[in-house]
C-alpha atoms as a PDB file:
ATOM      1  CA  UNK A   1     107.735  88.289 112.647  1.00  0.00           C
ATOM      2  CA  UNK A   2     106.821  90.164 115.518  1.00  0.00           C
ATOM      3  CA  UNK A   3     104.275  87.524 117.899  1.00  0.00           C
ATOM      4  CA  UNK A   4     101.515  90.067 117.993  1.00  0.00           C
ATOM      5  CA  UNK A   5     101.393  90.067 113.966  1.00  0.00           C
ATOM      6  CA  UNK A   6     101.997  86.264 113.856  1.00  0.00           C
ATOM      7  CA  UNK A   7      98.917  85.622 115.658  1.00  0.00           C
ATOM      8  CA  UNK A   8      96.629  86.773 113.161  1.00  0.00           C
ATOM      9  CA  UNK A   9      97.888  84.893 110.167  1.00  0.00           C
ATOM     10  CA  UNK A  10      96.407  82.344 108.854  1.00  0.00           C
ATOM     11  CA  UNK A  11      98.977  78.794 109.591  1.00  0.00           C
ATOM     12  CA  UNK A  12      98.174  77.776 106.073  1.00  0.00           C
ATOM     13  CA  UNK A  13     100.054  80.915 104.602  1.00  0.00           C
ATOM     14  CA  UNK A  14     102.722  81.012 107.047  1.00  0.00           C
ATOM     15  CA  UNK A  15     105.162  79.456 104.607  1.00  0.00           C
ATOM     16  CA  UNK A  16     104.881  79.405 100.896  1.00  0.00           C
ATOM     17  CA  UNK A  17     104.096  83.069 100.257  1.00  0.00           C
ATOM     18  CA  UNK A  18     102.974  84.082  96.837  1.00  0.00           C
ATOM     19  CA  UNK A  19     104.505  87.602  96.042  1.00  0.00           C
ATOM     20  CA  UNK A  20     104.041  89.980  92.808  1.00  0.00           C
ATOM     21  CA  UNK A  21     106.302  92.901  93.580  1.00  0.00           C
ATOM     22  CA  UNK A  22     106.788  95.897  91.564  1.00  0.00           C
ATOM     23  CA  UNK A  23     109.428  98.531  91.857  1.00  0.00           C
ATOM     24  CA  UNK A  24     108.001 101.571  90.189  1.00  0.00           C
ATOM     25  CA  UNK A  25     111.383 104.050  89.857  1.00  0.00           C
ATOM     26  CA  UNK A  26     111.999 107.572  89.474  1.00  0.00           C
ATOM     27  CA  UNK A  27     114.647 107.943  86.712  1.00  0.00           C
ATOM     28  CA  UNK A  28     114.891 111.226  86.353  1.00  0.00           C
ATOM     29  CA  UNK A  29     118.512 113.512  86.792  1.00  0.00           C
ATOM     30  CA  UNK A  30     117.590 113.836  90.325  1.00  0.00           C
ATOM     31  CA  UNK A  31     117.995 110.350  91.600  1.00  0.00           C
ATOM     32  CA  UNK A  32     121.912 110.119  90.343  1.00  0.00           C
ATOM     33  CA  UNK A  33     122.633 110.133  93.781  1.00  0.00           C
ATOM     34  CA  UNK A  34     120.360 107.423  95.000  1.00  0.00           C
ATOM     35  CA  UNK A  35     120.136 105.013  91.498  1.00  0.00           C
ATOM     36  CA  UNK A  36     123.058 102.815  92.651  1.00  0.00           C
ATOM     37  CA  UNK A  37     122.041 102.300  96.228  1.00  0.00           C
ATOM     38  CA  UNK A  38     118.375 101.634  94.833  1.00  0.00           C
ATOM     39  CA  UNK A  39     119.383  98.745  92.615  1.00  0.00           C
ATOM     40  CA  UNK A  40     121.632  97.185  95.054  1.00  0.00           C
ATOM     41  CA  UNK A  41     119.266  97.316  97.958  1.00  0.00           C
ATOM     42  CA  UNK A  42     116.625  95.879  95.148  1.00  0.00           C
ATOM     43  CA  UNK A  43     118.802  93.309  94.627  1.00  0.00           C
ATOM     44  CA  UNK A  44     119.396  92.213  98.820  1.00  0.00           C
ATOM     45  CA  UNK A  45     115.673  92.785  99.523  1.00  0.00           C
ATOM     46  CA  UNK A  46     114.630  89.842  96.932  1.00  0.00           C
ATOM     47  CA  UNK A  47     117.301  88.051  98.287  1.00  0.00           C
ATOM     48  CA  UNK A  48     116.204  88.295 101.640  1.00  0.00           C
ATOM     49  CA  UNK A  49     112.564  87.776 100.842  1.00  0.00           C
ATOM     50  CA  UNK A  50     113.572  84.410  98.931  1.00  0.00           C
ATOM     51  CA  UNK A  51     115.746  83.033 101.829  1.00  0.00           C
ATOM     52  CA  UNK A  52     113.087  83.379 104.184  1.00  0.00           C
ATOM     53  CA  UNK A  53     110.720  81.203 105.586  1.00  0.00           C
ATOM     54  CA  UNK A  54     107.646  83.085 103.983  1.00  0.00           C
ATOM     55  CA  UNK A  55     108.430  81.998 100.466  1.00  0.00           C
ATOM     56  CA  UNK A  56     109.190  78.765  98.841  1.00  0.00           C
ATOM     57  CA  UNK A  57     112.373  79.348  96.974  1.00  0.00           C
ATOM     58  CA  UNK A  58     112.918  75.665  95.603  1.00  0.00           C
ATOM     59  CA  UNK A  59     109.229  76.437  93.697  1.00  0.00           C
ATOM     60  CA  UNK A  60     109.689  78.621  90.844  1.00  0.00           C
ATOM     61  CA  UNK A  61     107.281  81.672  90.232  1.00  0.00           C
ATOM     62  CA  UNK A  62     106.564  81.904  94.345  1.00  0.00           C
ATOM     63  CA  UNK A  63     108.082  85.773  93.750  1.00  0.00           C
ATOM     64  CA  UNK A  64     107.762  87.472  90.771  1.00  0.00           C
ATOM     65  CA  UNK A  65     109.295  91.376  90.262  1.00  0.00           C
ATOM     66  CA  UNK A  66     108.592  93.744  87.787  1.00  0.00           C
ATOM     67  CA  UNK A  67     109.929  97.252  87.104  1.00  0.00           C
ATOM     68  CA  UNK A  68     107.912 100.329  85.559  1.00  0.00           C
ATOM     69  CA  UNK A  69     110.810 103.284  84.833  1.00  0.00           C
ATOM     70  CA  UNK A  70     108.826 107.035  85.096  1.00  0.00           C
ATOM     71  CA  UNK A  71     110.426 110.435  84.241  1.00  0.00           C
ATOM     72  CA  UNK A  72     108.004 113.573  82.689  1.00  0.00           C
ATOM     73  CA  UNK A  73     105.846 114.182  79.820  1.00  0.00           C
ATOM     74  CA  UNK A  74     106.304 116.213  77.095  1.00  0.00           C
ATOM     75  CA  UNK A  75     107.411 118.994  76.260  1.00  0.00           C
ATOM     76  CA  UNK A  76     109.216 118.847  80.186  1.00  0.00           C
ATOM     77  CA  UNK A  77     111.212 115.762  78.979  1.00  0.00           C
ATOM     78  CA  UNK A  78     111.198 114.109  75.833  1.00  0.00           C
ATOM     79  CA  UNK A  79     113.256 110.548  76.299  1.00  0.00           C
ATOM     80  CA  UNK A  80     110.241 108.958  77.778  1.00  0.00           C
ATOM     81  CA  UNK A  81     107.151 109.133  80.164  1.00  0.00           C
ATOM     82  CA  UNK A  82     107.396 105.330  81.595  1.00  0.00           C
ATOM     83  CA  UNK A  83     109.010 102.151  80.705  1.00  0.00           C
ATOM     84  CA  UNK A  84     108.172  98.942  81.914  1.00  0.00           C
ATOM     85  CA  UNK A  85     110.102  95.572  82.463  1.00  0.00           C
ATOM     86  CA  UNK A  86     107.229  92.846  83.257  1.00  0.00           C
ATOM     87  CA  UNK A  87     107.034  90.308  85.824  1.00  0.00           C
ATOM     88  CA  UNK A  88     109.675  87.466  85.828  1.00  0.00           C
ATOM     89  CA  UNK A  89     110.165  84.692  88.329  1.00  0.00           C
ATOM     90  CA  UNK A  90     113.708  83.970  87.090  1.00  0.00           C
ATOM     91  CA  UNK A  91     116.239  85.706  89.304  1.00  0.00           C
ATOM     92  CA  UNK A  92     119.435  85.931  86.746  1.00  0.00           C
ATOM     93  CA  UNK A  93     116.545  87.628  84.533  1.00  0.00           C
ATOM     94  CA  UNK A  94     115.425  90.045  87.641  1.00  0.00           C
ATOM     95  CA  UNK A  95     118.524  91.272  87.914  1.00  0.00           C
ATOM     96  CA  UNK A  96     119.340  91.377  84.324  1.00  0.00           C
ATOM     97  CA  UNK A  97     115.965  93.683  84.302  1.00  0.00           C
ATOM     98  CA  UNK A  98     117.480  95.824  86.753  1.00  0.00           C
ATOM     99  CA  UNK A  99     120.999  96.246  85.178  1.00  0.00           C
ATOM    100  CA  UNK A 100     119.043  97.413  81.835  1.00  0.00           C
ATOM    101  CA  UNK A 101     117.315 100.005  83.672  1.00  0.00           C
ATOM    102  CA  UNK A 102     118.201 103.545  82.156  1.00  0.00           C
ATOM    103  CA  UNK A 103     120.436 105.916  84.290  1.00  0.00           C
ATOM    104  CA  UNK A 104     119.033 108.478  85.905  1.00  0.00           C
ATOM    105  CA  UNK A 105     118.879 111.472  83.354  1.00  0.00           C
ATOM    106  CA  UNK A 106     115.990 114.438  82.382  1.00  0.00           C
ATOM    107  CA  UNK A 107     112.896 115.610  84.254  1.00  0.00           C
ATOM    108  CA  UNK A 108     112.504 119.095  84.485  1.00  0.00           C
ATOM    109  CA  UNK A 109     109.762 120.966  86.536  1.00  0.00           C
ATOM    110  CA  UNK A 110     110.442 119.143  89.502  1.00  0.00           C
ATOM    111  CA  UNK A 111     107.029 117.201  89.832  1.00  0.00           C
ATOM    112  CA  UNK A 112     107.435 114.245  87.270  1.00  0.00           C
ATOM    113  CA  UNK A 113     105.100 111.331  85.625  1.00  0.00           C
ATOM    114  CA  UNK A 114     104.247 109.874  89.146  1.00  0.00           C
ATOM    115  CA  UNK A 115     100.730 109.612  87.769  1.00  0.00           C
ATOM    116  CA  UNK A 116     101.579 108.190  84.597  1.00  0.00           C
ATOM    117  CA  UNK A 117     103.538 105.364  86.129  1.00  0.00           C
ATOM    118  CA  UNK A 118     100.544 104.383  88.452  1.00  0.00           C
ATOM    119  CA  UNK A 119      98.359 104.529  85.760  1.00  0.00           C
ATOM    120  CA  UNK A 120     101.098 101.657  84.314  1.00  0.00           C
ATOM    121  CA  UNK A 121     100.921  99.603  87.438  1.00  0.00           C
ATOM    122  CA  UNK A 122      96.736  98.493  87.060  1.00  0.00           C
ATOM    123  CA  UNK A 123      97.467  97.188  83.880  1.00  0.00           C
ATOM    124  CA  UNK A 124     100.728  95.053  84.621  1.00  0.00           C
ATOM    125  CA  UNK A 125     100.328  91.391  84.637  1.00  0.00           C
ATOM    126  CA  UNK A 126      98.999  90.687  88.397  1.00  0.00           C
ATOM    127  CA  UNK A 127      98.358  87.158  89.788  1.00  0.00           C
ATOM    128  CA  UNK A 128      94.831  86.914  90.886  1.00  0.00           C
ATOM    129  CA  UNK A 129      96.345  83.870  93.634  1.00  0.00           C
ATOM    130  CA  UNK A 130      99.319  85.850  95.005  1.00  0.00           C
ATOM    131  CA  UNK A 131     100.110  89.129  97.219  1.00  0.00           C
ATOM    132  CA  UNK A 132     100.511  92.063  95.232  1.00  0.00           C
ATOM    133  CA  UNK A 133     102.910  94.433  95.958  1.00  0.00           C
ATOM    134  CA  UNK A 134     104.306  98.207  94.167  1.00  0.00           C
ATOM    135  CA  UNK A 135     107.025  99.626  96.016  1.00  0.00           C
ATOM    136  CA  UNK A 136     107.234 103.332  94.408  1.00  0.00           C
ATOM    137  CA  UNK A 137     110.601 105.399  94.671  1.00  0.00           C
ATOM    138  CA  UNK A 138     111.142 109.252  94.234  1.00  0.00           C
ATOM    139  CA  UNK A 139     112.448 112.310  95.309  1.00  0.00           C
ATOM    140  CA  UNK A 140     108.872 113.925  93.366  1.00  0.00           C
ATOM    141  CA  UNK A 141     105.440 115.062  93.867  1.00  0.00           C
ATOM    142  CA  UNK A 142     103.173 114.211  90.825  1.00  0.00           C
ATOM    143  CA  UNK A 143     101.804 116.985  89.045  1.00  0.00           C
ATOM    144  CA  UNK A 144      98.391 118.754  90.245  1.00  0.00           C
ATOM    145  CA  UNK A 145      98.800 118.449  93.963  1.00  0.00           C
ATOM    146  CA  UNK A 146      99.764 122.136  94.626  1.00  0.00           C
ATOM    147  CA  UNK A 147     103.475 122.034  94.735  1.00  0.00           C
ATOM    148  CA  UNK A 148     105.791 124.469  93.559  1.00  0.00           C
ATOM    149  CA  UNK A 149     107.400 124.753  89.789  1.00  0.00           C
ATOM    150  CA  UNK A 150     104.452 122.667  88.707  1.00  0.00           C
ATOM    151  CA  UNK A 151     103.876 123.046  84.396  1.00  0.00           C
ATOM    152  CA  UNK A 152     100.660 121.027  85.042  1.00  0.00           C
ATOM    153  CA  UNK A 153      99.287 122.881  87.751  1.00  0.00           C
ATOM    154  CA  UNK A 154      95.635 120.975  87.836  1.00  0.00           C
ATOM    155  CA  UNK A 155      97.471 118.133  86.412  1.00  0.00           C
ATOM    156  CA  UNK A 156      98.224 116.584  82.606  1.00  0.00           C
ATOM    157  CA  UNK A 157      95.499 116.669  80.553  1.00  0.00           C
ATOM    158  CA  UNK A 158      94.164 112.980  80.313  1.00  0.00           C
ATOM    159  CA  UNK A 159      96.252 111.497  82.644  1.00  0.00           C
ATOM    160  CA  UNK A 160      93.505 109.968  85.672  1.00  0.00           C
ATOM    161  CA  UNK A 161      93.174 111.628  89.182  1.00  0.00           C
ATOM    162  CA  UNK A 162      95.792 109.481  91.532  1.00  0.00           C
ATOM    163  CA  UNK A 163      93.383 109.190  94.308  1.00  0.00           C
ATOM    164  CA  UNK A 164      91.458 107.202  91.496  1.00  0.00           C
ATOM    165  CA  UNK A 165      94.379 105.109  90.999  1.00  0.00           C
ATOM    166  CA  UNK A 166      94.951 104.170  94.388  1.00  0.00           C
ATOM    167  CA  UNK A 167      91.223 103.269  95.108  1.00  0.00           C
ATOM    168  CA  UNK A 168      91.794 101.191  91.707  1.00  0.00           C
ATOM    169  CA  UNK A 169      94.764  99.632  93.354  1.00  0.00           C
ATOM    170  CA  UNK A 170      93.132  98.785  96.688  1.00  0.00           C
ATOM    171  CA  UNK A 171      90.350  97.083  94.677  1.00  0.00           C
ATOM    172  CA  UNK A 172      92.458  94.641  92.895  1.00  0.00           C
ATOM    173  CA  UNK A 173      94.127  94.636  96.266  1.00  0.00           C
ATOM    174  CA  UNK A 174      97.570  96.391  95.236  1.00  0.00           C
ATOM    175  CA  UNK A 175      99.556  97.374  98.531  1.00  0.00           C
ATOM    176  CA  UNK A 176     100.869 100.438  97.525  1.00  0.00           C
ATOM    177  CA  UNK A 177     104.206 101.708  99.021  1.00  0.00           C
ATOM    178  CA  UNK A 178     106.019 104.731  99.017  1.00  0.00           C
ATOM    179  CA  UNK A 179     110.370 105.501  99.543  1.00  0.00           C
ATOM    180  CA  UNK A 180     110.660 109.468  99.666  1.00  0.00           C
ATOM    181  CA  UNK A 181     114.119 110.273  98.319  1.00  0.00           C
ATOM    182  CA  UNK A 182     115.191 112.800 100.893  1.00  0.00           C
ATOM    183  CA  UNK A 183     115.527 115.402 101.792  1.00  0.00           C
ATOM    184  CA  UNK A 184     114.560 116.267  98.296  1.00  0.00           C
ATOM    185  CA  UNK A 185     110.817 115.133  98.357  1.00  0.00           C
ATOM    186  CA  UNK A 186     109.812 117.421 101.565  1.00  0.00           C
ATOM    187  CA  UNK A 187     111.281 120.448 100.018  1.00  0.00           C
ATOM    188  CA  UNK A 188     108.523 120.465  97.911  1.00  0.00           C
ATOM    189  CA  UNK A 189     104.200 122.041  99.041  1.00  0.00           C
ATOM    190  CA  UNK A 190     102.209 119.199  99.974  1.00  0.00           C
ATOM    191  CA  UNK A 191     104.269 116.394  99.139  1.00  0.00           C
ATOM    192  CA  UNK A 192     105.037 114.248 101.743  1.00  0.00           C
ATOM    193  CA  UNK A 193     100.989 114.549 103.260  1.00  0.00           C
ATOM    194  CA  UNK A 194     100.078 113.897  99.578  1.00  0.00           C
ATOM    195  CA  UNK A 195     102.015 110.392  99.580  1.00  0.00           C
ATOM    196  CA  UNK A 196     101.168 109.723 103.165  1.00  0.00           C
ATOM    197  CA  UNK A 197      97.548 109.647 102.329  1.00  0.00           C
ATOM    198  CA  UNK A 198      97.852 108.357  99.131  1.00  0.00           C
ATOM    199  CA  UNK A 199      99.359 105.137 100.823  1.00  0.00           C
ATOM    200  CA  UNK A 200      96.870 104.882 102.730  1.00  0.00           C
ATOM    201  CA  UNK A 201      94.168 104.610 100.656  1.00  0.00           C
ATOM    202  CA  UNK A 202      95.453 100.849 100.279  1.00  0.00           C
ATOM    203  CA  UNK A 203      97.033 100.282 103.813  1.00  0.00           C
ATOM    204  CA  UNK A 204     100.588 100.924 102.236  1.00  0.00           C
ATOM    205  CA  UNK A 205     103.176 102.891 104.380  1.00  0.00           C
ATOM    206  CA  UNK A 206     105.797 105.880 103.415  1.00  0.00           C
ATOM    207  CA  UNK A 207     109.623 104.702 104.072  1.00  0.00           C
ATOM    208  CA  UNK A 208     112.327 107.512 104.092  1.00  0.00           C
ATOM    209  CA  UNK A 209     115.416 107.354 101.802  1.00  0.00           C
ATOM    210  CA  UNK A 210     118.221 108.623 103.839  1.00  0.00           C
ATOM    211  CA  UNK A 211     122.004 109.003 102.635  1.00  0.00           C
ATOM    212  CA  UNK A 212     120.861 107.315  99.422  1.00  0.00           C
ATOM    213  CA  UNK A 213     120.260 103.902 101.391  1.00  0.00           C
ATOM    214  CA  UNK A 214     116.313 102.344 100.323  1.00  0.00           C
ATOM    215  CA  UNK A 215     116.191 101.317 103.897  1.00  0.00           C
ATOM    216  CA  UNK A 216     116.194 103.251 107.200  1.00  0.00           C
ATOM    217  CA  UNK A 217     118.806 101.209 108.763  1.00  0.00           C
ATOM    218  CA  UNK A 218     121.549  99.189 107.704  1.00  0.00           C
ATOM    219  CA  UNK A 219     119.533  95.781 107.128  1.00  0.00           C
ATOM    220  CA  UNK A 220     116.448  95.096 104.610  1.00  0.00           C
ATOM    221  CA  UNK A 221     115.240  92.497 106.769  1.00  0.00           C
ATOM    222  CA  UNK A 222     112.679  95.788 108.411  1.00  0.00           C
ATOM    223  CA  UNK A 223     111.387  96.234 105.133  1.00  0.00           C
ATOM    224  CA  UNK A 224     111.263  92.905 104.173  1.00  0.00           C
ATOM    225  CA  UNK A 225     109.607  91.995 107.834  1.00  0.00           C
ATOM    226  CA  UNK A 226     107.022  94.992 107.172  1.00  0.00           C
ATOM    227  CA  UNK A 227     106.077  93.764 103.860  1.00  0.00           C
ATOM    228  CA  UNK A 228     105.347  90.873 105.316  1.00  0.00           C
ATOM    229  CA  UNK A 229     103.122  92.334 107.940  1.00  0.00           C
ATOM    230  CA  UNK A 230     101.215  94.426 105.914  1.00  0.00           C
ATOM    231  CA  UNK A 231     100.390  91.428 103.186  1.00  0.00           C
ATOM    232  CA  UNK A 232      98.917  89.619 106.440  1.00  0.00           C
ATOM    233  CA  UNK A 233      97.310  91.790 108.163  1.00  0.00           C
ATOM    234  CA  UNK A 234      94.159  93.848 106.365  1.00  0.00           C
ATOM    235  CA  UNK A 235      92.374  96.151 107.983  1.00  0.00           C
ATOM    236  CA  UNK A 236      94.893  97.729 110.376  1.00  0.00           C
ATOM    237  CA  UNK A 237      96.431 100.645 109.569  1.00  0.00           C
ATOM    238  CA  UNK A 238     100.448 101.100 108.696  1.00  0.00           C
ATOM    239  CA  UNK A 239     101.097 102.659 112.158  1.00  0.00           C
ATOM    240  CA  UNK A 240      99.760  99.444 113.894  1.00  0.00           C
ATOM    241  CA  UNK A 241     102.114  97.201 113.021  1.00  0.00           C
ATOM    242  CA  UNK A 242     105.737  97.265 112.758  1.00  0.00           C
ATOM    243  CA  UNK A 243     107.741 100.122 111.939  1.00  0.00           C
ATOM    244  CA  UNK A 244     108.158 103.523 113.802  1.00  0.00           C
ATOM    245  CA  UNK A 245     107.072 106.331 112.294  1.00  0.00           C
ATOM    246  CA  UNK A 246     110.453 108.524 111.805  1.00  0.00           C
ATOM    247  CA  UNK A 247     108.100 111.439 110.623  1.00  0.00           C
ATOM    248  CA  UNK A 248     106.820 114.509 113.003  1.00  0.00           C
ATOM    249  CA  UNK A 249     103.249 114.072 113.220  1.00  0.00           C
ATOM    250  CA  UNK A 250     101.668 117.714 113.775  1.00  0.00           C
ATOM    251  CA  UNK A 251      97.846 118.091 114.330  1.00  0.00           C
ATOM    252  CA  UNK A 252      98.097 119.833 110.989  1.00  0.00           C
ATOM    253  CA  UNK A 253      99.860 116.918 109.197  1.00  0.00           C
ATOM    254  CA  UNK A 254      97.260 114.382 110.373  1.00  0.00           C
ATOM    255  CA  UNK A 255      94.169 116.323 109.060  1.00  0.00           C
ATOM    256  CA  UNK A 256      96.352 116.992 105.823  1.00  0.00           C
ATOM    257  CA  UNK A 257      96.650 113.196 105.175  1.00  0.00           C
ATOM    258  CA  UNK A 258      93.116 112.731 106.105  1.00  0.00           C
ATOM    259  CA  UNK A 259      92.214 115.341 103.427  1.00  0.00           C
ATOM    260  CA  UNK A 260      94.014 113.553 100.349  1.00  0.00           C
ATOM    261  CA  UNK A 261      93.121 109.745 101.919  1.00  0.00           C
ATOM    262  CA  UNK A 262      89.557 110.923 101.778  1.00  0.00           C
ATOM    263  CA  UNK A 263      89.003 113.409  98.892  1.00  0.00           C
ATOM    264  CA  UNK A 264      86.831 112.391  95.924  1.00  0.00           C
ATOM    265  CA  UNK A 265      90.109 114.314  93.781  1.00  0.00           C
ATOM    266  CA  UNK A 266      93.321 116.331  93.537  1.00  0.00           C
ATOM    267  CA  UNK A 267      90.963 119.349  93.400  1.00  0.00           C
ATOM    268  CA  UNK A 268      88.444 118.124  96.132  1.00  0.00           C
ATOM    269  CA  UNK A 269      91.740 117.805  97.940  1.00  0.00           C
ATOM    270  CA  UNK A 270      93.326 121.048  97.514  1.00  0.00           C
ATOM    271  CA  UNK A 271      89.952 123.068  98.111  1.00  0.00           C
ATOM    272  CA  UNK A 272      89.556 121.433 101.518  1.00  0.00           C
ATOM    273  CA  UNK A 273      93.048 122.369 102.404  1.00  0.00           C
ATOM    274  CA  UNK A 274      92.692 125.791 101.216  1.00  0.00           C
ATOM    275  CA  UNK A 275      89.484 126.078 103.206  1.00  0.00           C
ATOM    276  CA  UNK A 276      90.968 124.340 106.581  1.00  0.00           C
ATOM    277  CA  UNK A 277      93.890 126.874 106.010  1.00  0.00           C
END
């Protein structure tokens, strides 16, 4: 851990970490290309987190992962919205979770049930004594947020407002991350400022997905080091801590992500834009 982060965590949770971590994953046709490369990296990141020195692997339970499985709502796809594989300690039974995950398959607007599967994510079985951590992975806006091809335009009907969901997540003190699959997800209006400030709403960070790796260079140990970080350290902001932003960040692009992080809703949101435009 990098000395400057290490200095401001507490020496009683130095070791024997206490981790809830969810992998919420696109399944949809789109993410063929990526679905191997996603499980496999799953698989070396919980490795990695329970060799090191931040979680007691001889005491079972220390890390628990869950899965929640998204593609689109009716009549757009009709195989499923989400599916959900709840929170196991055992690791033969994580992976055998993540080998029973469906293949990537449907979808069709191009926005999907991002919503849907946050929606999923409050009412999973959370510790109240442990970090809590959702890792989501797509190459997708949700619906509502102004991108292009959307069938839900102002999003689908009685499915909550996101920026809801992510306040509800940094209540219960849900870190919420984000993997863009790309360079799918910035083809498409507003996505990649909508996840950025969606993220931060609960001090989470957006990773890119590049050549259908889940990490930006050819070890986990960054992400696993910046999970770390950012389940230590409250109240600084993603950009303060470990990993460089790989993203251009225009004047534009800033107030954009300071329009979703701080709009009462999608719509609040998109009027502000539309107005700053």
């Amino acid at each position: 851990m990098d000395p400057a982060t290490k200095q401001n965590v507490p020496t009683s949770r130095t070791h024997g970490l206490k981790l809830d971590l969810l992998f919420i994953l696109d399944l949809t046709g789109s993410q063929q290309p990526y679905i191997d490369s996603v499980r496999s990296s799953i698989n070396a990141i919980c490795a990695e987190i329970l060799g090191s020195d931040h979680v007691n692997s001889t005491r079972p339970g220390d890390l628990r992962v869950a899965f929640i499985g998204f593609r689109d709502h009716p009549p757009q796809e009709d195989s499923f919205v989400t599916r959900e594989w709840d929170f196991v300690s055992d690791i033969t039974r994580i992976h055998a979770n993540l080998r029973s995950l469906p293949g990537a398959d449907g979808g069709g607007d191009g926005p999907e049930a991002v919503t849907a599967a946050l929606a999923r994510a409050l009412t999973m079985r959370w510790r109240n004594d442990c970090n809590r951590v959702a890792v989501l992975v797509s190459d997708a806006p949700p619906h509502g947020i102004g991108s292009q091809g959307d069938y839900w335009p102002y999003g689908v009907p009685g499915v909550p407002d996101p920026l809801d969901l992510a306040r509800e997540m940094l209540k219960k003190k849900i870190t919420l991350h984000f993997v863009a699959c790309e360079p799918s997800l910035s083809r498409f209006h507003n996505a990649l400022d909508f996840y950025r400030g969606l993220t931060r709403i609960t001090a989470g960070i957006v990773v890119p997905l590049l050549d259908a790796r889940l990490v930006p260079s050819r070890e986990p140990s960054l992400v696993v080091k910046y999970l770390h970080a950012l389940m230590r350290v409250r109240g600084r902001t993603a950009d303060q801590l470990i990993m460089e932003n790989i993203y251009a960040m225009s004047d534009d692009t800033k107030e954009n992500v300071e329009i979703w992080s701080s709009a009462r809703s999608l719509a609040d949101a998109k009027a502000r834009l539309e107005s700053y435009y």
